[in-house]
PDB file of N, CA and C in Angstrom:
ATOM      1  N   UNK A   1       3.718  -0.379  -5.513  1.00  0.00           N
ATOM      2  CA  UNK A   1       3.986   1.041  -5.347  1.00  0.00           C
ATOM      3  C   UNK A   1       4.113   1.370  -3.855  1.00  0.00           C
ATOM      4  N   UNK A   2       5.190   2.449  -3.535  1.00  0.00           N
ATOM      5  CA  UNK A   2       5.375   2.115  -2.147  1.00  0.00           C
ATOM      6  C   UNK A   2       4.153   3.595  -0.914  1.00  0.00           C
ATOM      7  N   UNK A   3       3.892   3.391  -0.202  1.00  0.00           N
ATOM      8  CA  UNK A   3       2.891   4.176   0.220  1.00  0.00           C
ATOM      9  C   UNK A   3       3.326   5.391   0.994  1.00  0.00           C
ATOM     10  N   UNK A   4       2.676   6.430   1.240  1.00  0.00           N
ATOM     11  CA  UNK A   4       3.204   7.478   1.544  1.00  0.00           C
ATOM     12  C   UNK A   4       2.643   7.964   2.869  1.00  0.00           C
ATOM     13  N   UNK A   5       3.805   8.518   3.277  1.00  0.00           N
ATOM     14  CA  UNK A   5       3.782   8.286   4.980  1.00  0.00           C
ATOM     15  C   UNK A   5       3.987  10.026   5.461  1.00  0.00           C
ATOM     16  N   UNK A   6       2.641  10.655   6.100  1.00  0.00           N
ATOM     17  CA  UNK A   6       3.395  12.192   6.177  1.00  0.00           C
ATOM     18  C   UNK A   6       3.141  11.992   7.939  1.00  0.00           C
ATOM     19  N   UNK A   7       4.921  12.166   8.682  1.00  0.00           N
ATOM     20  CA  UNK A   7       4.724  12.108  10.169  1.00  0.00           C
ATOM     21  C   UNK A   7       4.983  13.713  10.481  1.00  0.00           C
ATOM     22  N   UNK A   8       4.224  13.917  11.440  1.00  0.00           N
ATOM     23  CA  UNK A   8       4.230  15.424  12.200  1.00  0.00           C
ATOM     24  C   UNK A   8       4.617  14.696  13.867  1.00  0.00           C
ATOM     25  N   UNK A   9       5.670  15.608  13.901  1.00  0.00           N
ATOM     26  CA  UNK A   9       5.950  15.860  15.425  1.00  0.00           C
ATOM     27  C   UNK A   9       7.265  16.549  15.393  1.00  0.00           C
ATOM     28  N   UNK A  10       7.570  17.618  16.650  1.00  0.00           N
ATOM     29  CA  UNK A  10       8.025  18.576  17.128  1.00  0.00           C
ATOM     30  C   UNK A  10       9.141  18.288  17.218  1.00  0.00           C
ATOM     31  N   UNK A  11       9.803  17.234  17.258  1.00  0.00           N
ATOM     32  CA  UNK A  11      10.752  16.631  17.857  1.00  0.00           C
ATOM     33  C   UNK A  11      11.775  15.798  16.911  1.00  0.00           C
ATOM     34  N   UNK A  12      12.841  17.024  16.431  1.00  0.00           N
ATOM     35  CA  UNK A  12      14.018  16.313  15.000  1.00  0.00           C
ATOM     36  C   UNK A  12      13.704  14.902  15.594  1.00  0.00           C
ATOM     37  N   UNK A  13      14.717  14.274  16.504  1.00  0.00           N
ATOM     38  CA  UNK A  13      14.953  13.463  17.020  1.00  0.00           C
ATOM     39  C   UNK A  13      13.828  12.169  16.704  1.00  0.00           C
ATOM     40  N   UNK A  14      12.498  12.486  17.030  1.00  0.00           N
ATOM     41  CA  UNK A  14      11.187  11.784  17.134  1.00  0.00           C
ATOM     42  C   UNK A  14      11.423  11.467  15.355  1.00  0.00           C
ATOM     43  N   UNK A  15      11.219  12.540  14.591  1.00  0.00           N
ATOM     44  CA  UNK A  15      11.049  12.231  13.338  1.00  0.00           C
ATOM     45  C   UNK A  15      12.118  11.189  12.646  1.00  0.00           C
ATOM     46  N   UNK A  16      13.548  11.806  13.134  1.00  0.00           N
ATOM     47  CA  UNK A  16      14.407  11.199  12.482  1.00  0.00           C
ATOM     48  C   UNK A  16      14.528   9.606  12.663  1.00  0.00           C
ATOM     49  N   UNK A  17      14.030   9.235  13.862  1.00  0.00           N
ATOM     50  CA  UNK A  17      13.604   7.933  13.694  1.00  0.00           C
ATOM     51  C   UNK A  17      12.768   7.191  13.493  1.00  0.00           C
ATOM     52  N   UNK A  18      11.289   8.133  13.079  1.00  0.00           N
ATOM     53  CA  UNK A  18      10.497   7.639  12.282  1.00  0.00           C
ATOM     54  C   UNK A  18      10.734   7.478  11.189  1.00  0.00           C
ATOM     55  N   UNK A  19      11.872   8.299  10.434  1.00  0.00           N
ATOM     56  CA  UNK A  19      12.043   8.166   9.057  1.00  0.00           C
ATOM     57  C   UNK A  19      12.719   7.147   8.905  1.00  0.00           C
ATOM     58  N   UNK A  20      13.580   7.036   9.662  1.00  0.00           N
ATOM     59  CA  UNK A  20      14.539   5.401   9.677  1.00  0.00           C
ATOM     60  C   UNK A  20      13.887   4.426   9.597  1.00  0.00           C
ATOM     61  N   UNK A  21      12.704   4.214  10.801  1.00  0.00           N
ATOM     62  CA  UNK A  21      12.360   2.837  10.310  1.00  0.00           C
ATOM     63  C   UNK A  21      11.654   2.695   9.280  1.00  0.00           C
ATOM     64  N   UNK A  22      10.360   4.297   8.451  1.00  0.00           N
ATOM     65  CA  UNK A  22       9.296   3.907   7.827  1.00  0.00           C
ATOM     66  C   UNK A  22      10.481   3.317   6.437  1.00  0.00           C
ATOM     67  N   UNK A  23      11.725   4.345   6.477  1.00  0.00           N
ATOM     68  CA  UNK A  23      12.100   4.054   5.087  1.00  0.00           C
ATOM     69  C   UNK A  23      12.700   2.731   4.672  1.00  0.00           C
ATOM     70  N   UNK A  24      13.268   1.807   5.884  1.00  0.00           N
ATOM     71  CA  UNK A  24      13.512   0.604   5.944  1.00  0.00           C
ATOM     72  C   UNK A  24      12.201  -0.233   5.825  1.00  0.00           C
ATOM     73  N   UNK A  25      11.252  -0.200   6.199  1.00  0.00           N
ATOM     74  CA  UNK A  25       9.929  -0.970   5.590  1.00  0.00           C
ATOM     75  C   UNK A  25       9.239  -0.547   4.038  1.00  0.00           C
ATOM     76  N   UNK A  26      10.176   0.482   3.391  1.00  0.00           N
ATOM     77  CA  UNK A  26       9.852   0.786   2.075  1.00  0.00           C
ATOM     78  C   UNK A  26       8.554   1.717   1.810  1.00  0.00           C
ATOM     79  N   UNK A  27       8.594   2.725   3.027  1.00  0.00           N
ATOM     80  CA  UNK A  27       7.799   3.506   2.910  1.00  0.00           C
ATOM     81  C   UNK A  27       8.360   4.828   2.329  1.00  0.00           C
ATOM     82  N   UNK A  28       7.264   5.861   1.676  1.00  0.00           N
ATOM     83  CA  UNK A  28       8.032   7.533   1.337  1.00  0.00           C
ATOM     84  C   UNK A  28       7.366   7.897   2.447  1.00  0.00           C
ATOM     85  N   UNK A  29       8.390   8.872   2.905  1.00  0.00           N
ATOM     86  CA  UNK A  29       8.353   9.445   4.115  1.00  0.00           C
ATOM     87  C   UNK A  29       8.325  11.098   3.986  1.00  0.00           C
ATOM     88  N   UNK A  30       7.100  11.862   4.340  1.00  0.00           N
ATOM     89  CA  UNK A  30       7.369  13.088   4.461  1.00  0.00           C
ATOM     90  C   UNK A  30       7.120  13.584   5.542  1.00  0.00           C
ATOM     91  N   UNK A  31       7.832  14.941   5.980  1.00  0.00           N
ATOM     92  CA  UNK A  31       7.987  15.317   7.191  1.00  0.00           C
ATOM     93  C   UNK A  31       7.758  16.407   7.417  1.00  0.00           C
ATOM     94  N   UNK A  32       6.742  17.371   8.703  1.00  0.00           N
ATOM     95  CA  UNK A  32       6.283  18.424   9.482  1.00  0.00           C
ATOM     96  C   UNK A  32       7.002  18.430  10.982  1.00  0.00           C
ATOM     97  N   UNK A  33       6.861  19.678  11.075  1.00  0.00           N
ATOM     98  CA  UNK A  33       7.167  19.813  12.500  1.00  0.00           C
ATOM     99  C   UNK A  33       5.828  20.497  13.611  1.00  0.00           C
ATOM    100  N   UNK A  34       5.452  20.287  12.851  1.00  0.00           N
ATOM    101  CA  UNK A  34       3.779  20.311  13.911  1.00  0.00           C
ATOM    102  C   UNK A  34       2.733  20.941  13.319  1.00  0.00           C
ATOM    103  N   UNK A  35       1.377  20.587  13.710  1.00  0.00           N
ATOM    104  CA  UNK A  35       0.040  20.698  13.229  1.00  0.00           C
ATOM    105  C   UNK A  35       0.281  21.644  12.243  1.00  0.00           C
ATOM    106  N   UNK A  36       0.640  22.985  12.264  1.00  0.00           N
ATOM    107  CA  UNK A  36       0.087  23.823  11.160  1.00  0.00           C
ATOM    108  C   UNK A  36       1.088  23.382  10.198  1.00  0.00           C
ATOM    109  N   UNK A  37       2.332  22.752  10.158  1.00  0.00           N
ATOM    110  CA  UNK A  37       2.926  22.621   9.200  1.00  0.00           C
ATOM    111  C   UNK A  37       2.706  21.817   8.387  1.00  0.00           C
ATOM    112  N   UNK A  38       2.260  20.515   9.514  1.00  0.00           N
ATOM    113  CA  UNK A  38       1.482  19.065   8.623  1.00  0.00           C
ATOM    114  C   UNK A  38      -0.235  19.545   7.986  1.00  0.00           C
ATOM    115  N   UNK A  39      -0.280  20.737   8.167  1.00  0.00           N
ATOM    116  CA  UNK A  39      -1.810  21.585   6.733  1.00  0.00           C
ATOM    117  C   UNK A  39      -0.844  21.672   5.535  1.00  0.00           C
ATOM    118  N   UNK A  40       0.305  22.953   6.168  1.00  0.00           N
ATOM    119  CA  UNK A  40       0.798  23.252   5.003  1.00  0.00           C
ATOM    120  C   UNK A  40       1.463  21.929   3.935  1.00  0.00           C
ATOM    121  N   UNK A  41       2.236  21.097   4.687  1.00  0.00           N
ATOM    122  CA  UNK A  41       2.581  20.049   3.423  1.00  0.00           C
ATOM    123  C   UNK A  41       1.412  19.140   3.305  1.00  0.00           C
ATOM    124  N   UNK A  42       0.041  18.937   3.735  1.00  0.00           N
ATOM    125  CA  UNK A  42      -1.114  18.010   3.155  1.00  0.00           C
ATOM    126  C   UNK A  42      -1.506  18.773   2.542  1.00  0.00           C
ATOM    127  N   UNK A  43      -1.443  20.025   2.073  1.00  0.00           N
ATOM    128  CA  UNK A  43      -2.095  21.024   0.729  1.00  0.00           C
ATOM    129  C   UNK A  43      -1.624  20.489  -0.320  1.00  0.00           C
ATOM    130  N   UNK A  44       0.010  19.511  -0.366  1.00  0.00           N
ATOM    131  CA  UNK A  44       0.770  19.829  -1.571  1.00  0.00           C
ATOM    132  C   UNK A  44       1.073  18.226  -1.906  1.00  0.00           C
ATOM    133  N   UNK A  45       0.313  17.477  -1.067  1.00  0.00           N
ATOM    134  CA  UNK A  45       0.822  15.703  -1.106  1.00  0.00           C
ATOM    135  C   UNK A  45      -0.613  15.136  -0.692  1.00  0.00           C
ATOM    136  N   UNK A  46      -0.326  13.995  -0.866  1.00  0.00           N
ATOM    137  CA  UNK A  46      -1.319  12.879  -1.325  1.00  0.00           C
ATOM    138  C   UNK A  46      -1.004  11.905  -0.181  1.00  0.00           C
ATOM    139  N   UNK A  47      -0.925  11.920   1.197  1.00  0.00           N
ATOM    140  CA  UNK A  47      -0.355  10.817   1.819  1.00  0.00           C
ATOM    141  C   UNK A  47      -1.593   9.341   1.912  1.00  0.00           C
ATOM    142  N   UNK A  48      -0.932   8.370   1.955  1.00  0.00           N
ATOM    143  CA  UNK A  48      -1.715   7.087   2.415  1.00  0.00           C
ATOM    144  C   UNK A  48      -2.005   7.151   4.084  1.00  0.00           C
ATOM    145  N   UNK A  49      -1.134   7.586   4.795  1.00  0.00           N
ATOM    146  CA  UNK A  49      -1.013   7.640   6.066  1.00  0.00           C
ATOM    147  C   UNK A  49      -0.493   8.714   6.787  1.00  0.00           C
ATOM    148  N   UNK A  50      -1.036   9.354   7.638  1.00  0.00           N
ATOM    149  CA  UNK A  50      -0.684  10.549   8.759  1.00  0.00           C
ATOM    150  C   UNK A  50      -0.484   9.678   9.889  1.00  0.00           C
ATOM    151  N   UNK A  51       1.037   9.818  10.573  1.00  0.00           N
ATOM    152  CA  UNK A  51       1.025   9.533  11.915  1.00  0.00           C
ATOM    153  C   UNK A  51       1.676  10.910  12.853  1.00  0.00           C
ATOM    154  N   UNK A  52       0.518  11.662  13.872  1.00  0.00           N
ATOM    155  CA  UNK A  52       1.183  12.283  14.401  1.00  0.00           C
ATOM    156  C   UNK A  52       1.099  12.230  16.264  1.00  0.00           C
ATOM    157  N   UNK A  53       2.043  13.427  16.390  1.00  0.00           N
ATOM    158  CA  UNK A  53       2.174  13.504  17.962  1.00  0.00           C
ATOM    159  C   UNK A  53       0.950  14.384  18.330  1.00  0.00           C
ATOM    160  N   UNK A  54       0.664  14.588  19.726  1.00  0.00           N
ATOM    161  CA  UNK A  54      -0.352  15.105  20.380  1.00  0.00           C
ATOM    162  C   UNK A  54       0.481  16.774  20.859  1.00  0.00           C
ATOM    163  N   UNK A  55       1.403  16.430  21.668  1.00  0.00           N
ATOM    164  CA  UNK A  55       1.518  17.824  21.882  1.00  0.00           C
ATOM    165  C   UNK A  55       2.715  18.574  21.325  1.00  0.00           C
ATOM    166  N   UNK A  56       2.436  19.732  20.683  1.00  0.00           N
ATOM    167  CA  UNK A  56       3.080  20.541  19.574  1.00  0.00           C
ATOM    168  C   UNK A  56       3.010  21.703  19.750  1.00  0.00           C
ATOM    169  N   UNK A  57       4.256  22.733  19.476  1.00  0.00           N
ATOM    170  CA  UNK A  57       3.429  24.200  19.639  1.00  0.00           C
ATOM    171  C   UNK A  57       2.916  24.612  18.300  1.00  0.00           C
ATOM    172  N   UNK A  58       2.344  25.596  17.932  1.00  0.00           N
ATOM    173  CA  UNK A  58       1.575  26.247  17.210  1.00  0.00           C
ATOM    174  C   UNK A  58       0.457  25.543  16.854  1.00  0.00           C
ATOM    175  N   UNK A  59       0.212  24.266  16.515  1.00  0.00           N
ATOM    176  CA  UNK A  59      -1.314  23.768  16.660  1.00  0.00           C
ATOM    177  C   UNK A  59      -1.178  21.890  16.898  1.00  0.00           C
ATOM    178  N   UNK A  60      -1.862  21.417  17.709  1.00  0.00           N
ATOM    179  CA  UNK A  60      -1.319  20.312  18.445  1.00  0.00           C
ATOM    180  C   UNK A  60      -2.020  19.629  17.578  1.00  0.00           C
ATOM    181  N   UNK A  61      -1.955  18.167  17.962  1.00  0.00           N
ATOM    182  CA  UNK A  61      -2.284  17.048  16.971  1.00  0.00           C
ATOM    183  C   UNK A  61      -3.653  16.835  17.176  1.00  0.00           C
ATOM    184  N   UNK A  62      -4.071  17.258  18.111  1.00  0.00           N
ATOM    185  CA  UNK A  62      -5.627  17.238  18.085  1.00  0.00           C
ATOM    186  C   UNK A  62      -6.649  18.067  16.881  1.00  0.00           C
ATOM    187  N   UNK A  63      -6.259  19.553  17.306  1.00  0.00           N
ATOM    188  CA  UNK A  63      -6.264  19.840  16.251  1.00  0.00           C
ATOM    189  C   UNK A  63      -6.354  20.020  14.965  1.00  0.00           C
ATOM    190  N   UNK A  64      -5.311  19.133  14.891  1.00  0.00           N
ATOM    191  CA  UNK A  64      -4.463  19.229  13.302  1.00  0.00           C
ATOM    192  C   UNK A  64      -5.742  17.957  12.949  1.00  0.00           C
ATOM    193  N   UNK A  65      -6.100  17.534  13.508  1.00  0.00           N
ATOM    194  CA  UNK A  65      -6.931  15.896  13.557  1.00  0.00           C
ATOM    195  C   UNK A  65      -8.258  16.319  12.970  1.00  0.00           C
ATOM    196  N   UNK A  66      -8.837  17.516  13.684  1.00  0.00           N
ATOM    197  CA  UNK A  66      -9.884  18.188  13.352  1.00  0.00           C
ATOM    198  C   UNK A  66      -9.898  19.016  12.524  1.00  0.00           C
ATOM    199  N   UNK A  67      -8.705  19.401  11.810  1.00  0.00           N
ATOM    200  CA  UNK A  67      -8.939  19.878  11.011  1.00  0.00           C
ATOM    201  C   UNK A  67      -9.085  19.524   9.423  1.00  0.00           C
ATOM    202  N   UNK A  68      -8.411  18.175   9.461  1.00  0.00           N
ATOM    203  CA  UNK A  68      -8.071  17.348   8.582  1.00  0.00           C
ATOM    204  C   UNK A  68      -9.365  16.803   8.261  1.00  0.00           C
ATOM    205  N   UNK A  69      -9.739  16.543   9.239  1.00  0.00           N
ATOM    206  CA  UNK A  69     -11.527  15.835   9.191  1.00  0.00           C
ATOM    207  C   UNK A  69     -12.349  16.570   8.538  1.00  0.00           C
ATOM    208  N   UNK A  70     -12.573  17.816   8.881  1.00  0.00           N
ATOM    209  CA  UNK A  70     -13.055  19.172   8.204  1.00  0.00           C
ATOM    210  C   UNK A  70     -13.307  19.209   6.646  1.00  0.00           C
ATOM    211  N   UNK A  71     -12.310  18.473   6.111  1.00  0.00           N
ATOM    212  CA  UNK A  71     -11.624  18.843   4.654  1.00  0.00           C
ATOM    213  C   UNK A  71     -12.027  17.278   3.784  1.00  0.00           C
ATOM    214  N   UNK A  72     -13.273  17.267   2.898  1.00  0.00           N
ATOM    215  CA  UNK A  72     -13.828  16.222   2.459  1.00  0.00           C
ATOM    216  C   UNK A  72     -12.904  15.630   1.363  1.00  0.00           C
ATOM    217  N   UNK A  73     -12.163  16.360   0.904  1.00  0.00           N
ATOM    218  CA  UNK A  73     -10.842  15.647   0.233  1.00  0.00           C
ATOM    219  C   UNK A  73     -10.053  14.873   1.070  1.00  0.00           C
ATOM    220  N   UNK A  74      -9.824  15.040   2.096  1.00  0.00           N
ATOM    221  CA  UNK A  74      -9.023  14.508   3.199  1.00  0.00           C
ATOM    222  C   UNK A  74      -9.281  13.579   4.228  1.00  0.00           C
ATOM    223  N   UNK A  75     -10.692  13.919   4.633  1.00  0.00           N
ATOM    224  CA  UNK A  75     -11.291  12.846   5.499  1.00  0.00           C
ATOM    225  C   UNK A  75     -10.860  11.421   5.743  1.00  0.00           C
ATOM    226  N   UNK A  76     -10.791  10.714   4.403  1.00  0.00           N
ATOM    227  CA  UNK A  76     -10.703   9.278   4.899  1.00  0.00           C
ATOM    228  C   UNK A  76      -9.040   8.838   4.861  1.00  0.00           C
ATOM    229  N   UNK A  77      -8.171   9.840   5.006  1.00  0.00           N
ATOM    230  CA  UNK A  77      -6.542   9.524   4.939  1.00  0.00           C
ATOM    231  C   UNK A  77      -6.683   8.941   7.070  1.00  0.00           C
ATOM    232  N   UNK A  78      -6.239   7.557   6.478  1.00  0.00           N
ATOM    233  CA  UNK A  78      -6.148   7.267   8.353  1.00  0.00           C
ATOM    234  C   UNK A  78      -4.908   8.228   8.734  1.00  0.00           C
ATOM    235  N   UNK A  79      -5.450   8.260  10.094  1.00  0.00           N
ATOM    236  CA  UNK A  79      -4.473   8.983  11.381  1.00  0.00           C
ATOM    237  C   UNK A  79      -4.011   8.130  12.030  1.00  0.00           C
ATOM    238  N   UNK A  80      -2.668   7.996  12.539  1.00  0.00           N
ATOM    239  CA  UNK A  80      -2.382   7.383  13.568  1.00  0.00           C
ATOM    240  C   UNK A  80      -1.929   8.078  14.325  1.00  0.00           C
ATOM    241  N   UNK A  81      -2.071   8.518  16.049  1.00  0.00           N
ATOM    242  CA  UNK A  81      -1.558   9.566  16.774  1.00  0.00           C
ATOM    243  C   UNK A  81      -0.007   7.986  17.304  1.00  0.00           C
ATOM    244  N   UNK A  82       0.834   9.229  17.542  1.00  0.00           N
ATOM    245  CA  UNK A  82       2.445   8.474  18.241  1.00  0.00           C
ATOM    246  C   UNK A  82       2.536   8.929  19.384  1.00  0.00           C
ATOM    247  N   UNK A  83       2.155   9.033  20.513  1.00  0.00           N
ATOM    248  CA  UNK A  83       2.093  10.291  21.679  1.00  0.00           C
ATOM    249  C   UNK A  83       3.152   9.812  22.669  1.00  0.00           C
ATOM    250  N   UNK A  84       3.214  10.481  23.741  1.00  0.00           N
ATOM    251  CA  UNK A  84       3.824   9.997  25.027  1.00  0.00           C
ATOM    252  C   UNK A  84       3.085   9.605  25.923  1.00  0.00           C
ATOM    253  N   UNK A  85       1.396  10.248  25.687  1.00  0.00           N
ATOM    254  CA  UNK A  85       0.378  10.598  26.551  1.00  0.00           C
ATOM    255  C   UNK A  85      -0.089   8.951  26.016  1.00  0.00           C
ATOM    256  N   UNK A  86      -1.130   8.898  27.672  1.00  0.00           N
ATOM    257  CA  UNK A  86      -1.691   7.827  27.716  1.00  0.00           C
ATOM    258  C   UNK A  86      -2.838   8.098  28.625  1.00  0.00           C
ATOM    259  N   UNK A  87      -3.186   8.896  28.474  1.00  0.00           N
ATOM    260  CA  UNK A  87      -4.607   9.743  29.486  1.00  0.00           C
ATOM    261  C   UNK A  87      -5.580   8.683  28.758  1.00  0.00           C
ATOM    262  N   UNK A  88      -6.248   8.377  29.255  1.00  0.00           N
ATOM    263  CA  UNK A  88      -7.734   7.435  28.510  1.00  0.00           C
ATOM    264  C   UNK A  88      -8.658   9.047  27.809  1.00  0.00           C
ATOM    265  N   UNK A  89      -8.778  10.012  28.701  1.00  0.00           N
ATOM    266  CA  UNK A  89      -9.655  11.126  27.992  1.00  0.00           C
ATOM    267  C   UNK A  89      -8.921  11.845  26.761  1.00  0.00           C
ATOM    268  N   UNK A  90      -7.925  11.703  26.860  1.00  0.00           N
ATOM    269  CA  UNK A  90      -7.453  12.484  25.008  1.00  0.00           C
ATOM    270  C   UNK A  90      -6.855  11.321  24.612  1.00  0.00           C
ATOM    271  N   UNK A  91      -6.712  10.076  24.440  1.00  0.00           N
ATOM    272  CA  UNK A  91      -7.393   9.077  23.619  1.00  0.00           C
ATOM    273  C   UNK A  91      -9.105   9.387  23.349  1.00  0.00           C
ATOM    274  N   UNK A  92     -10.016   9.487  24.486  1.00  0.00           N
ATOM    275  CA  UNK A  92     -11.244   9.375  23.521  1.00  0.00           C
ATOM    276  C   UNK A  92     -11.207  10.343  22.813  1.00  0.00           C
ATOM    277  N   UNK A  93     -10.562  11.897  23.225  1.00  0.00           N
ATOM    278  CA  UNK A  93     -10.594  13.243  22.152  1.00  0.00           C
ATOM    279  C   UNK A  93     -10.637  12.833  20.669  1.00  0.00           C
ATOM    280  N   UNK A  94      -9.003  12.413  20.405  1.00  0.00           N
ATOM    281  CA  UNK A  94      -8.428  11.732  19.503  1.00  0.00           C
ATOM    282  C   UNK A  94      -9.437  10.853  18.302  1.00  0.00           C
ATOM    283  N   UNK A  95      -9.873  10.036  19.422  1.00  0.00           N
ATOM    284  CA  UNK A  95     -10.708   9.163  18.107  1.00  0.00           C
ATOM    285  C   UNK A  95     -12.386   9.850  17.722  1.00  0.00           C
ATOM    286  N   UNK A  96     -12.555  10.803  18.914  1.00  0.00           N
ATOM    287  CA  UNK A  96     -13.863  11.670  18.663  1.00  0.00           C
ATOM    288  C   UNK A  96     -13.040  12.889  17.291  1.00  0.00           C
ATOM    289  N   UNK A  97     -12.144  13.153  17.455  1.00  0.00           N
ATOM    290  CA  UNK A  97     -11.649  13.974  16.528  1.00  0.00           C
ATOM    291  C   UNK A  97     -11.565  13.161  15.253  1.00  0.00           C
ATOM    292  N   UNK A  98     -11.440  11.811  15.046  1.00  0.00           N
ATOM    293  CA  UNK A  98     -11.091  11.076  13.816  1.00  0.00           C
ATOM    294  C   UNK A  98      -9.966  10.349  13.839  1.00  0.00           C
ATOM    295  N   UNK A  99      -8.669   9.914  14.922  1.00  0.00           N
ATOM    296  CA  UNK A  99      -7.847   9.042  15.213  1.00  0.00           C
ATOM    297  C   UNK A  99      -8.301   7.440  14.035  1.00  0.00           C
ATOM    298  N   UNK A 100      -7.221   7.550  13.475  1.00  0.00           N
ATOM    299  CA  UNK A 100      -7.886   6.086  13.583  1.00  0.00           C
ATOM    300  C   UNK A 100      -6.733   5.005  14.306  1.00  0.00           C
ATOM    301  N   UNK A 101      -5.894   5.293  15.251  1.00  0.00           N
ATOM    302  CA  UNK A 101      -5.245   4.374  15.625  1.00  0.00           C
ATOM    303  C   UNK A 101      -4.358   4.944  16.859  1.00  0.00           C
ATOM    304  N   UNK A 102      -3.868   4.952  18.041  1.00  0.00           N
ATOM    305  CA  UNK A 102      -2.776   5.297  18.950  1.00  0.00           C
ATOM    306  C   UNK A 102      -1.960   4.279  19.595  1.00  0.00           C
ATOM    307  N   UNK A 103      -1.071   4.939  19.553  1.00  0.00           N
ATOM    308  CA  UNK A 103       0.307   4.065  19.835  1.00  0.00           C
ATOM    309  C   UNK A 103       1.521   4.961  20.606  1.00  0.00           C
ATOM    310  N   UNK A 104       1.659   4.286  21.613  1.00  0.00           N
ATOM    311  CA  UNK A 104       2.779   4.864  23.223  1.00  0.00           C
ATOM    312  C   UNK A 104       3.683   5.135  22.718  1.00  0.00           C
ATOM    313  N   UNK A 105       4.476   6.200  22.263  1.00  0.00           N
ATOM    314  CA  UNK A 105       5.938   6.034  22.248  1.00  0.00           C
ATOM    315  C   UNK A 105       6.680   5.589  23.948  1.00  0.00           C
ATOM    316  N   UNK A 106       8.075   4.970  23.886  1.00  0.00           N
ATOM    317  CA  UNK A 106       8.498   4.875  22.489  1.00  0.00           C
ATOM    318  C   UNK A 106       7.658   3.779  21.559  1.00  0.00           C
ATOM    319  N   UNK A 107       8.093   3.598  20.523  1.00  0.00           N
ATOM    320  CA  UNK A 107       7.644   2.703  19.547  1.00  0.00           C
ATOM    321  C   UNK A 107       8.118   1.666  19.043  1.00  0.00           C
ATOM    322  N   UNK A 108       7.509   0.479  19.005  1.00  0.00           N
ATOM    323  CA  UNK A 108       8.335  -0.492  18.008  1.00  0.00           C
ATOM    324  C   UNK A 108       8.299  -0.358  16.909  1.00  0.00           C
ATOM    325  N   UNK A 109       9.413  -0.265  15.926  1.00  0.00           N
ATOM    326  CA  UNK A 109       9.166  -0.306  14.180  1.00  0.00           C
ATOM    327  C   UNK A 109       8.073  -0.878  13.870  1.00  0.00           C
ATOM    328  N   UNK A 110       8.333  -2.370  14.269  1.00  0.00           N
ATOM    329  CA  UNK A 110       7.513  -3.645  13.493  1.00  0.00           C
ATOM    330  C   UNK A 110       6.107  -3.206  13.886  1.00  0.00           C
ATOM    331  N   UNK A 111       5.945  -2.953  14.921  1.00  0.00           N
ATOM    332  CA  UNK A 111       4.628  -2.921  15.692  1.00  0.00           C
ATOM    333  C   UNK A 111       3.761  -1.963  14.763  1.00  0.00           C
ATOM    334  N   UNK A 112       4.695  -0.474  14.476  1.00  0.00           N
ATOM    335  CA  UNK A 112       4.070   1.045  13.678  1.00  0.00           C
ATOM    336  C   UNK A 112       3.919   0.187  12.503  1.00  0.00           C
ATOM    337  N   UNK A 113       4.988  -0.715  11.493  1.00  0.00           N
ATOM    338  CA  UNK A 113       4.878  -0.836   9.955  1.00  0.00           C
ATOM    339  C   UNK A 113       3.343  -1.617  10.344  1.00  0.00           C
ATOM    340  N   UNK A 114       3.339  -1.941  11.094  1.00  0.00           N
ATOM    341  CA  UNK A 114       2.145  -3.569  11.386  1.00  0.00           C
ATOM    342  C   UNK A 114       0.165  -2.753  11.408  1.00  0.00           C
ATOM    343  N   UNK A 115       0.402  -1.704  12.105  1.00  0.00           N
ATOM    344  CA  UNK A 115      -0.303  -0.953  12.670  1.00  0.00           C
ATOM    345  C   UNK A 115      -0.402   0.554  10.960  1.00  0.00           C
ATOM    346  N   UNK A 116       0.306   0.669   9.985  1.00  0.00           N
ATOM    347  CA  UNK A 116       0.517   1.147   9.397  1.00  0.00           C
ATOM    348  C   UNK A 116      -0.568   0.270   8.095  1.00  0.00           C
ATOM    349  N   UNK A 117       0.285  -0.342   7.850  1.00  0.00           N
ATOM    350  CA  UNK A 117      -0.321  -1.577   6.979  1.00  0.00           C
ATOM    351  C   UNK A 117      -1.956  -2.384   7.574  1.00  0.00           C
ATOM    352  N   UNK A 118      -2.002  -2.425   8.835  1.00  0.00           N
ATOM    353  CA  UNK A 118      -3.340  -2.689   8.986  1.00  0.00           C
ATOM    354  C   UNK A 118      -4.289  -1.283   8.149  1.00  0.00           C
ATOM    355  N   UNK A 119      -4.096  -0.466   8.693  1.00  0.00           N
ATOM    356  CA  UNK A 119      -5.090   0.965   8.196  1.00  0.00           C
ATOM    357  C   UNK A 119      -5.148   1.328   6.962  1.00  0.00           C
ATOM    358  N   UNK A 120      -3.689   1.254   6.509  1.00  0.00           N
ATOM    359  CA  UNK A 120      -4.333   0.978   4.870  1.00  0.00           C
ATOM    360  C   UNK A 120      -4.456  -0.155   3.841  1.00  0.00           C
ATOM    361  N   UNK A 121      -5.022  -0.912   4.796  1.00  0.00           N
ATOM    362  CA  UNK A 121      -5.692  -2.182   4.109  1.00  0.00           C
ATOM    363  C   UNK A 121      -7.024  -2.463   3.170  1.00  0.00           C
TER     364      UNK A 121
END
């Protein structure tokens, strides 16, 4: 059964090639355009995996991280943040918020399916 992938970030562009590669590794792919939107579609889906970006307008991935955590139905869905950022202090935010994984854009496919598939192992 193939696993379900909900990516948030701001950026058509960002997404549209997340969707390319997750759907070539045989992932379902659903899609937000930032924190409050990735609430509104995790109200209505079941994902295996959240990978999002850090900075977003209306509510950033930090955030969205903490808020997800919040929600005992939701808690143990891994996170993976995709950022641009590489600050060592919002990395520790991130995984103090519940991260369970970060990764530099840009991105390698293989590297995300690899890093994807580790977390929900």
């Amino acid at each position: 059964m193939s696993k379900t992938i909900l990516t948030i970030d701001d950026s058509r562009t960002m997404r549209e090639l997340l969707r390319a590669a997750l759907d070539a590794a045989g992932f379902t792919v659903i899609q937000a355009e930032d924190g409050l939107h990735g609430l509104e579609v995790l109200s209505a889906c079941d994902p295996d995996v959240i990978i999002t970006d850090i900075n977003m307008p209306r509510m950033n991935g930090l955030e969205f991280i903490e808020a997800v955590r919040v929600d005992q139905a939701r808690r143990a869905i891994p996170i993976i943040v995709l950022t641009t950022e590489s600050d060592a202090a919002k990395k520790d935010r991130a995984r103090k918020a519940g991260a369970t994984g970060w990764i530099v854009k840009p991105f390698d496919p293989a590297k995300l399916v690899s890093a994807i598939n580790r977390v929900v192992a």
